[in-house]
Protein backbone atom coordinates (compact mmCIF):
# COMPACT_ATOMS: atom_id res chain seq x y z
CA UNK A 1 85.06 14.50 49.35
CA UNK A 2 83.26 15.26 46.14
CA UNK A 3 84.44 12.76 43.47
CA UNK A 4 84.04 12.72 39.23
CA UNK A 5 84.55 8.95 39.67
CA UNK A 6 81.47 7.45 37.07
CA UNK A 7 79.13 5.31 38.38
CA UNK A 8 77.85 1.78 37.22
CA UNK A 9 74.96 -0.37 37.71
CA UNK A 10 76.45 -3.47 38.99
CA UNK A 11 73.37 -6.35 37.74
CA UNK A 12 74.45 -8.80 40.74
CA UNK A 13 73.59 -6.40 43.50
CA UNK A 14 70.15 -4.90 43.45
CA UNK A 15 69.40 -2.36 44.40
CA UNK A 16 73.01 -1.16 44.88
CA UNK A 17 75.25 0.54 43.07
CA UNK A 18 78.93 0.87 42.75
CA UNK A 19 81.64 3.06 42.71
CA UNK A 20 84.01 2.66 38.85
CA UNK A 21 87.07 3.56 41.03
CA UNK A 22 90.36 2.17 42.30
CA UNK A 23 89.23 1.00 45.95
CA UNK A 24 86.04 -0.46 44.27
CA UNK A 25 83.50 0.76 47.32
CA UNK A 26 80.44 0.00 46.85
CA UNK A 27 77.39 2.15 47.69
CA UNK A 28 74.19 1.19 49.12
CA UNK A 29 71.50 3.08 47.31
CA UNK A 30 68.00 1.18 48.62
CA UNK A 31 67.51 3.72 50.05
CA UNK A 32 67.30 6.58 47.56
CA UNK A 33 65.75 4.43 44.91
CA UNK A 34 63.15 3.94 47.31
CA UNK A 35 63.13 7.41 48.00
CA UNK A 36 63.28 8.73 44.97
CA UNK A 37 60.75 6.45 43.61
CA UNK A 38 58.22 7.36 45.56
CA UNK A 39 58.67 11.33 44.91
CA UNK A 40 58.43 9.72 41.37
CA UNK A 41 55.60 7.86 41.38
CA UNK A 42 53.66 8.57 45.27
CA UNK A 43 54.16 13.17 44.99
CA UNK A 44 49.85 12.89 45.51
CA UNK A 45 50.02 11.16 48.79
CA UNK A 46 53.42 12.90 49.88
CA UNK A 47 51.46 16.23 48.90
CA UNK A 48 48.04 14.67 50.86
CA UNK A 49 50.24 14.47 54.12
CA UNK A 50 51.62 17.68 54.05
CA UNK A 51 48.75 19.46 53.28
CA UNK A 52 46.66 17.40 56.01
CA UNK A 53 49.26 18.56 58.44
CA UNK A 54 49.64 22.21 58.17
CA UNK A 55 46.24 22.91 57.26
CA UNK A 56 46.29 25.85 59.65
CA UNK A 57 48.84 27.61 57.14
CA UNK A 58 46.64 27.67 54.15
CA UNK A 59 44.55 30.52 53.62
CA UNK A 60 41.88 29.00 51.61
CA UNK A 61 41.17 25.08 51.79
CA UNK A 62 40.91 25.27 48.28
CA UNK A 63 44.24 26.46 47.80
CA UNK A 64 46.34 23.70 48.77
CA UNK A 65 49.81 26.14 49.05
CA UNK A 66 51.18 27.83 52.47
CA UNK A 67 50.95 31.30 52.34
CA UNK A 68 50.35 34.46 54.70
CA UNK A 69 47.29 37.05 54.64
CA UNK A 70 47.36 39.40 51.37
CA UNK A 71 49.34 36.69 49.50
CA UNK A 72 45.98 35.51 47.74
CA UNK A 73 44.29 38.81 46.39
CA UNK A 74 40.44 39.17 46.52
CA UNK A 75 40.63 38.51 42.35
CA UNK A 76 43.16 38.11 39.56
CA UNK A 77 45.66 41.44 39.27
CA UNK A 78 46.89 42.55 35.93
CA UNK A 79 50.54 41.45 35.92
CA UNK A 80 51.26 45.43 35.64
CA UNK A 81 50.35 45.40 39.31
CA UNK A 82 53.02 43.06 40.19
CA UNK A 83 56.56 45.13 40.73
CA UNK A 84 59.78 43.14 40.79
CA UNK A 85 62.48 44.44 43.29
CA UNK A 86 65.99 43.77 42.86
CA UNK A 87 68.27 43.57 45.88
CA UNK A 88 71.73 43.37 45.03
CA UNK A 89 74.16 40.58 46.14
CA UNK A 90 76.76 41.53 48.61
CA UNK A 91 78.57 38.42 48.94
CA UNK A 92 80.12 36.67 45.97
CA UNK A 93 78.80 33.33 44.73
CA UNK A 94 81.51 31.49 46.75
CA UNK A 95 80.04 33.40 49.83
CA UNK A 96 76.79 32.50 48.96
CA UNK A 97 77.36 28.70 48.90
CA UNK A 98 79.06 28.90 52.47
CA UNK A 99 75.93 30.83 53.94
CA UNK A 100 73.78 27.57 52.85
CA UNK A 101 75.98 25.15 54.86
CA UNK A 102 74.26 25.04 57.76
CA UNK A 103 71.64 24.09 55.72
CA UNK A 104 73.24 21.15 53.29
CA UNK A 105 75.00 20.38 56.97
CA UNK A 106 71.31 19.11 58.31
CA UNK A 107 70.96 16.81 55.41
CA UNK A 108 74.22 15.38 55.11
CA UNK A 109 73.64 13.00 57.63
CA UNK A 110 71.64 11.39 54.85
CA UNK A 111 73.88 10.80 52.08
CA UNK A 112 76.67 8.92 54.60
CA UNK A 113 74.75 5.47 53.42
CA UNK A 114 76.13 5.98 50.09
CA UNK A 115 79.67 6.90 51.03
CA UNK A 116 81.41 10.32 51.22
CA UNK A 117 81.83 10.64 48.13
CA UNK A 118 78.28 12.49 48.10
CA UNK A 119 77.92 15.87 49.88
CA UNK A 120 74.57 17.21 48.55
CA UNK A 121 71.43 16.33 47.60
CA UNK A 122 72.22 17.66 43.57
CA UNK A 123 75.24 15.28 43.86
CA UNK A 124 73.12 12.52 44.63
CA UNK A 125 70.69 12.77 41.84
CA UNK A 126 73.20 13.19 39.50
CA UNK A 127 75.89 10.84 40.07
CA UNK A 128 72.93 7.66 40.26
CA UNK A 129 70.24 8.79 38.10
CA UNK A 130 72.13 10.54 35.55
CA UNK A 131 69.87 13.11 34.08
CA UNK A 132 70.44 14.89 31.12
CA UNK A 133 73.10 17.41 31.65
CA UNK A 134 71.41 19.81 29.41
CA UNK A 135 68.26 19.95 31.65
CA UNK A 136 70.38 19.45 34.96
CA UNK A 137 72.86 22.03 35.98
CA UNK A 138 73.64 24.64 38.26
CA UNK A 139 71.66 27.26 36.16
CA UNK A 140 71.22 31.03 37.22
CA UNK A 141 68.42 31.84 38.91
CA UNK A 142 66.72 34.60 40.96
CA UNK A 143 65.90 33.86 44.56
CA UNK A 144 63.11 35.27 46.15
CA UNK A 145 63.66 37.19 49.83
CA UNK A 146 60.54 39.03 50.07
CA UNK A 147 56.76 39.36 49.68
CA UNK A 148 55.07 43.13 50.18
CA UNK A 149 51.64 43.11 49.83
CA UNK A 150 50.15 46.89 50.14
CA UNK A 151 47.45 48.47 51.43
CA UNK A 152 44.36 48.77 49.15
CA UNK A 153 44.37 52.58 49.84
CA UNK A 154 47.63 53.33 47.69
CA UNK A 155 47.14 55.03 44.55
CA UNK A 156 46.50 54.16 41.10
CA UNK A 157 50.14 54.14 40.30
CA UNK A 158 51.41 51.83 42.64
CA UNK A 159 52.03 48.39 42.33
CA UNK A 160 49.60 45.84 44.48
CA UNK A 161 52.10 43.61 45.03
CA UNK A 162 56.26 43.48 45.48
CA UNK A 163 58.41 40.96 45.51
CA UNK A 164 62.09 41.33 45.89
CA UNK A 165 64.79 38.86 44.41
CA UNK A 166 68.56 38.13 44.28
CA UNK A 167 70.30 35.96 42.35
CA UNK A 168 70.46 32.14 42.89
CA UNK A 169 71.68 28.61 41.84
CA UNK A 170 69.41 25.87 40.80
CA UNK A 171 71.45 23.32 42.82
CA UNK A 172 71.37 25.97 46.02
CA UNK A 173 67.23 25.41 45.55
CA UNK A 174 67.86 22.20 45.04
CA UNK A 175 69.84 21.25 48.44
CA UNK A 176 68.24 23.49 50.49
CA UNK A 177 64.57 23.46 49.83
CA UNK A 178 63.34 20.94 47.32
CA UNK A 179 65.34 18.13 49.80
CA UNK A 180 62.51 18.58 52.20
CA UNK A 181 60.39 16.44 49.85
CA UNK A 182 62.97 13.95 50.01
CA UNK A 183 63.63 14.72 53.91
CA UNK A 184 59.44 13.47 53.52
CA UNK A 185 59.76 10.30 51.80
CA UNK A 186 62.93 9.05 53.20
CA UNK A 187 61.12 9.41 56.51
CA UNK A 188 58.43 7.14 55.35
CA UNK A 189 60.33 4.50 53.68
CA UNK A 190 62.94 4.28 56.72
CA UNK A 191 59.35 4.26 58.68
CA UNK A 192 59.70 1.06 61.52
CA UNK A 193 56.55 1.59 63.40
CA UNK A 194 57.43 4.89 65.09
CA UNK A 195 55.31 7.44 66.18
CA UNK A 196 57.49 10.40 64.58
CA UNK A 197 55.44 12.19 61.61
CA UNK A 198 57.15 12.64 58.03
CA UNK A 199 56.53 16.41 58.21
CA UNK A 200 58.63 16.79 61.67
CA UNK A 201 62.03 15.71 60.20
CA UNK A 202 65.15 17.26 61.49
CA UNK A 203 65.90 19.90 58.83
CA UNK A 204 62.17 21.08 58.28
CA UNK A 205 62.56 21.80 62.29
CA UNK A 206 65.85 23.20 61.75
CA UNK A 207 63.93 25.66 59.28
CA UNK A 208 61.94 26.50 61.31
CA UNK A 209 58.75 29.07 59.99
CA UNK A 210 58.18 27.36 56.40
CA UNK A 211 57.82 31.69 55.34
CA UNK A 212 61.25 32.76 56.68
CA UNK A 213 63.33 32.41 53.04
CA UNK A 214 66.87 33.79 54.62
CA UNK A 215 68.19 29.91 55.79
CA UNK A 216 67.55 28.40 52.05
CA UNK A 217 67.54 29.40 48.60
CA UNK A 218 63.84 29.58 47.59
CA UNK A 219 63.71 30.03 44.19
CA UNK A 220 60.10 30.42 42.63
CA UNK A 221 58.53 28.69 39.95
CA UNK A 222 56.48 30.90 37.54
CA UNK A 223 52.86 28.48 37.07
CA UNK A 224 50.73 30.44 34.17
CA UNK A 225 47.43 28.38 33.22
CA UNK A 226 46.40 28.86 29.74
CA UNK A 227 42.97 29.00 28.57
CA UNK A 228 41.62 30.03 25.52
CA UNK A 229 38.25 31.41 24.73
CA UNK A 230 35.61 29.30 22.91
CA UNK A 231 32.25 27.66 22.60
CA UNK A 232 30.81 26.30 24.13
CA UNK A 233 33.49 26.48 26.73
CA UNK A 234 36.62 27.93 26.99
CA UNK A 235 39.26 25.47 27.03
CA UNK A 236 42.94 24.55 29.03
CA UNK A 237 46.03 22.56 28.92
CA UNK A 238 47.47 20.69 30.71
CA UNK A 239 51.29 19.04 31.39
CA UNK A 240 52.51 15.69 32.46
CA UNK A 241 55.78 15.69 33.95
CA UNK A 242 57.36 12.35 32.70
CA UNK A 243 59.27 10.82 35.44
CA UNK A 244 62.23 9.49 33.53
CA UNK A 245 63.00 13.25 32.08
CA UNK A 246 63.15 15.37 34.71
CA UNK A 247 64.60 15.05 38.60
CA UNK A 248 61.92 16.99 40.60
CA UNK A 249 57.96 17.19 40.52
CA UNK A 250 57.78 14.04 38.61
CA UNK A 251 55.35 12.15 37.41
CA UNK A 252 51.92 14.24 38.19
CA UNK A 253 50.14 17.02 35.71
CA UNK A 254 50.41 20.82 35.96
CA UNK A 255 49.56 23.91 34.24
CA UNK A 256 51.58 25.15 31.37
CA UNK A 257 53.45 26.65 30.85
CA UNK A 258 55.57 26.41 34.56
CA UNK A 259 59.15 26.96 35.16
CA UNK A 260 61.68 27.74 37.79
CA UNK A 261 62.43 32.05 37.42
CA UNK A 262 65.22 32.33 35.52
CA UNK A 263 67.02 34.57 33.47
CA UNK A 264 67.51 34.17 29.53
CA UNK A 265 71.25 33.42 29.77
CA UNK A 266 71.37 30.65 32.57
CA UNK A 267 75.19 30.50 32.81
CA UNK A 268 75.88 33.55 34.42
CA UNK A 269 74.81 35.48 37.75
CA UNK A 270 71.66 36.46 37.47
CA UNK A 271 70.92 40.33 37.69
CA UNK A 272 68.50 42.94 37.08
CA UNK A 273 68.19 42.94 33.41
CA UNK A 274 66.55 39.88 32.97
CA UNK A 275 64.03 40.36 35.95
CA UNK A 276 60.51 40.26 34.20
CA UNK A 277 57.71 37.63 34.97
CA UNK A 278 56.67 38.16 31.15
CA UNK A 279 59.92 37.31 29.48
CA UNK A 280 60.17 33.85 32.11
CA UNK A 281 56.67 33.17 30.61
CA UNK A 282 57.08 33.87 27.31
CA UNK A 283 60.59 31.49 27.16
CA UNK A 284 58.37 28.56 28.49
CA UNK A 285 55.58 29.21 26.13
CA UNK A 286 58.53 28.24 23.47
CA UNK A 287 59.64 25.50 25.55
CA UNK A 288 56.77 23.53 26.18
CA UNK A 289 54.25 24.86 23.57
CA UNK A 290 56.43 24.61 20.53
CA UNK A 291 59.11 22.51 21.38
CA UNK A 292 62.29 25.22 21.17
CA UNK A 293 65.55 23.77 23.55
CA UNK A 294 67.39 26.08 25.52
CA UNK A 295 71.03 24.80 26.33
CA UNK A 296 72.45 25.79 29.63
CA UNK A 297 72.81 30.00 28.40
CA UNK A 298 73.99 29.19 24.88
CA UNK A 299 72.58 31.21 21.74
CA UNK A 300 69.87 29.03 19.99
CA UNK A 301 70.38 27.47 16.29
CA UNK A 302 69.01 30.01 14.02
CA UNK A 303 65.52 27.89 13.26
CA UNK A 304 64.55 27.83 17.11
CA UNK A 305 65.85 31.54 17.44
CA UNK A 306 63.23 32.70 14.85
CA UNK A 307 60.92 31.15 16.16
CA UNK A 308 61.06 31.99 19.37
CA UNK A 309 61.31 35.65 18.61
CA UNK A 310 57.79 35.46 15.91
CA UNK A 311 55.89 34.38 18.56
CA UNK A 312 57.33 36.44 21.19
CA UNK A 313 55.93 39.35 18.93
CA UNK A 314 52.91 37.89 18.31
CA UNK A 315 52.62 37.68 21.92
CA UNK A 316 53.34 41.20 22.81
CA UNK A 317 51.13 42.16 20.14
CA UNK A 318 47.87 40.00 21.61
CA UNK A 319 48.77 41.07 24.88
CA UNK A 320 48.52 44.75 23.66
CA UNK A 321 45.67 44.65 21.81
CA UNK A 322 43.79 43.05 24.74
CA UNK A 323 43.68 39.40 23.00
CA UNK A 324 45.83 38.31 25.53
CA UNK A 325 45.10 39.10 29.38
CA UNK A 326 47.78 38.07 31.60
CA UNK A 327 46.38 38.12 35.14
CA UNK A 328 48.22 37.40 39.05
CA UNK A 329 46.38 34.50 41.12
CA UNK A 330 48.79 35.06 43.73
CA UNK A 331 51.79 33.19 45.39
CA UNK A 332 52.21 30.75 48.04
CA UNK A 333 54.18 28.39 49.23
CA UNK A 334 54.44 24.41 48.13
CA UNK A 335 53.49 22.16 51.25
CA UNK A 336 55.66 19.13 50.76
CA UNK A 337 59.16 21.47 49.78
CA UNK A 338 58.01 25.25 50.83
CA UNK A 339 59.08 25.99 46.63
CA UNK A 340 57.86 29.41 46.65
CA UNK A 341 55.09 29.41 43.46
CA UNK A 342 54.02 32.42 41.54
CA UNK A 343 49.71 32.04 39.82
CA UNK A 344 49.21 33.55 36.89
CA UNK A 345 46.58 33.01 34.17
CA UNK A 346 47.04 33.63 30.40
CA UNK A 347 43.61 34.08 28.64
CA UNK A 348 43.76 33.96 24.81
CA UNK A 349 40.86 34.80 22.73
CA UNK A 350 40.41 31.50 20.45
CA UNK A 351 41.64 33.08 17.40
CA UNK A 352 45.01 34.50 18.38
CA UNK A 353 45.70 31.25 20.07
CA UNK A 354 45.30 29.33 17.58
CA UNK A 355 47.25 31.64 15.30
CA UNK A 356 50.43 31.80 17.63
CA UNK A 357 50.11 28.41 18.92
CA UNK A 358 49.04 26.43 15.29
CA UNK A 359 51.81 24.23 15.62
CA UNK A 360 51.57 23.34 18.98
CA UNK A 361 53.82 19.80 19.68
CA UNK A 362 52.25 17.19 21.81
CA UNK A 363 55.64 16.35 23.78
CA UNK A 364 58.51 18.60 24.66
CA UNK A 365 61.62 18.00 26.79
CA UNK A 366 59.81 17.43 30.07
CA UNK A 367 56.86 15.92 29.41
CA UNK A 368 53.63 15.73 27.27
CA UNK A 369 50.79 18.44 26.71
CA UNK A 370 47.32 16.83 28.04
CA UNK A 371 44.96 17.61 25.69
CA UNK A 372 40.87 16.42 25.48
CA UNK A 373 41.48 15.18 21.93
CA UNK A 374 45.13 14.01 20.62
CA UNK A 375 43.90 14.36 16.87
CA UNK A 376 43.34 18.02 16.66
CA UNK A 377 45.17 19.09 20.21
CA UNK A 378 41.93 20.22 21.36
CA UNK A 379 42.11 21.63 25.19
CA UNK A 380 40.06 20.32 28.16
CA UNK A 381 36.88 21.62 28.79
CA UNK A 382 37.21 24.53 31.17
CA UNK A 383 34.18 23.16 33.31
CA UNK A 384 33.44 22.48 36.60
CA UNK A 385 33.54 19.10 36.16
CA UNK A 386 36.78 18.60 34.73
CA UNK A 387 38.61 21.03 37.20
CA UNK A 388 37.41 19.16 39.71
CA UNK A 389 38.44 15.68 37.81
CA UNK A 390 42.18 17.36 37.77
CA UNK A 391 42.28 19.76 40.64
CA UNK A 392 42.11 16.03 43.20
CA UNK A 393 45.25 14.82 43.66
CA UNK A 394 46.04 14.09 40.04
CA UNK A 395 48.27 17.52 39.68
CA UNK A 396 50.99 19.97 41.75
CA UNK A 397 49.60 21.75 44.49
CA UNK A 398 50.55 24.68 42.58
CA UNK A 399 48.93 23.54 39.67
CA UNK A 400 45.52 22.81 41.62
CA UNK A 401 45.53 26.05 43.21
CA UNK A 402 45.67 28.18 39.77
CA UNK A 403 42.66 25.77 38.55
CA UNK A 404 40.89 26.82 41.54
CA UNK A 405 41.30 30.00 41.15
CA UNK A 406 40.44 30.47 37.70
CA UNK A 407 37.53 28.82 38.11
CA UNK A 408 36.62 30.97 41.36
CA UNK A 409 37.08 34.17 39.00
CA UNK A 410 36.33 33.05 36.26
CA UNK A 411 33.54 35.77 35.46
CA UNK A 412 36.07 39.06 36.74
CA UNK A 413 38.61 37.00 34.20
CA UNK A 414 35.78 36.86 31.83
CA UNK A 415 35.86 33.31 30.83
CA UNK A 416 32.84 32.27 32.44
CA UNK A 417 31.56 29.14 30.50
């Protein structure tokens, strides 16, 4: 049974941990640390071995994500071209929760180590490691259901692509599909010698087909690689995920901005209002380009707001005026945890960037902006030699595909360097 009981570090038994409670249990937690650790600080060789083994699922070998014909287009899409489909809940939240038991039921097995007192993967994570409770919680989300790619006969007024969401919990995502990178590494710590491979553990065969998104919450991330127009070459920035400020995708680079799709107001049910690909980029731009917090849903102090909504206009008014092109690279699925990922590309002529972005920070909540010069925040080269420096096991596999990309239509995104 679930338990508030606080945890402590107990320095004569490492590696373990203990329960601050009447009966004084400990709890084993080798294991996770392990575990955990090595999502931490091994995510390029956990994403090597998944990749290696369902190489048949990826579309392009470039393109190190899972995903089904017509998922990659034949070149970048404006995001116009990209509807969003809403598909109303018909079970309550409640409901919801006990339709993904099955699937916390598969993984349970490995929390009994540690005691009952931990049901669920979230639990886990947040009862040992503690993270910040203002980057951790059950935030509102938008689940994805369904990808509909159409044929390239429609007409001009049809969208290209449609995906169709419902509303979600970050700790649903959490237990049901970002544990199979844990399911991963647990397998190869616990490894004795065995035969068995990490990929073919008991829940990712209970899944079954990694694109059937009815027995988990998938909720997508939202990956937008920002480049900005220059000479000699147009430039782009990267972010490292620091291990000790965020619980998932630790530890390796990625574009920026990225984020899980969420609506503005994270503590309530997510619903149709919110539903826009441009207002989820345009928060994270905020986030992790100037350095604005959002708190779990609450209303922003009054600096922050202002801030946020300036260069939201500023935005809207580049994007409108055709100094900023936002373009779709696609979506596909992550190897290691099946995370559904959304591509996109933001290209900014050099001007307007630097005008909306003048007082960019070098760290934010989750990380630090990776930059070719510190002094003056200048981006990397966009050339082939430093894509192919980053895009090689130094980044997400989300992260690698949108460089790929980018640099594969480069010239129909007219950035060509």
């Amino acid at each position: 049974m679930y338990t508030d009981s606080p945890l402590i570090h107990d320095p004569y038994l490492p590696g373990r941990w203990q329960r601050n409670s009447r009966d004084g249990n400990a709890i084993n937690s080798d294991v996770f640390d392990r575990t955990r650790n090595m999502l931490k600080y091994e995510k390029p060789m956990l994403q090597s071995i998944a990749q290696h083994s369902q190489k048949s699922l990826m579309l392009d070998p470039h393109v190190p994500l899972l995903a089904r014909p017509g998922w990659l287009p034949d070149g970048p899409l404006p995001l116009s071209r990209v509807a969003l489909a809403w598909e109303k809940p018909e079970a309550s939240e409640e409901e919801m929760r006990a339709f993904f038991e099955p699937a916390r039921q598969m993984t349970r097995a490995y929390w009994k180590p540690y005691g009952e007192a931990y049901d669920t993967y979230h639990e886990l994570i947040s009862h040992i490691e503690r993270p910040a409770t203002r980057l951790f919680f059950n935030g509102s989300s938008y689940r994805l259901l369904d990808i509909l790619v159409r044929n390239s006969g429609v007409g001009a007024t049809d969208a290209d692509v449609i995906l169709t969401f419902t509303a979600g919990r970050y700790f649903d995502a959490l237990d049901t599909t970002d544990v199979l990178g844990y399911e991963t590494a647990m397998l190869m710590v616990t490894a004795t010698g065995g035969s068995g491979s990490p990929m073919n553990g008991p829940y990712r065969r209970w899944l079954g087909a990694p694109f059937d998104l009815h027995r988990r919450c998938a909720i997508p991330g939202v990956c937008t690689l920002t480049i900005r127009r220059g000479c000699p070459a147009a430039r782009f920035i990267l972010h490292e995920r620091d291990p000790e400020k965020v619980a998932l995708s630790q530890g390796v680079a990625h574009v920026t901005p990225a984020g899980e799709f969420q609506p503005r107001n994270l503590s309530i049910v997510a619903d149709a209002s919110d539903l826009n690909l441009w207002d989820s980029i345009s928060r994270e731009y905020a986030e992790e380009f100037l350095g604005v917090q959002h708190d779990q849903g609450q209303p922003l102090d009054e600096h922050d707001d202002q801030l946020t909504r300036d260069m939201r206009a500023a935005l809207d008014d580049a994007r409108r005026s055709g100094r900023l092109t936002l373009s779709y690279l696609g979506v596909g699925l992550d190897p290691l945890t099946w995370k559904p990922e959304i591509l996109t590309t933001a290209v900014f002529d050099g001007d307007t960037f630097d005008a909306i972005f003048g007082d960019i920070v070098l760290e934010n909540d989750e990380g630090r902006l990776i930059f070719a010069d510190y002094n003056n925040a200048r981006g990397i080269p966009f050339t082939e030699d430093d894509i192919r420096y980053w895009a090689h096991g130094r980044m997400l596999a989300a992260g690698e595909a949108c460089l790929y990309l980018a640099w594969k239509y480069r010239q129909m995104l007219m950035i060509d360097s």
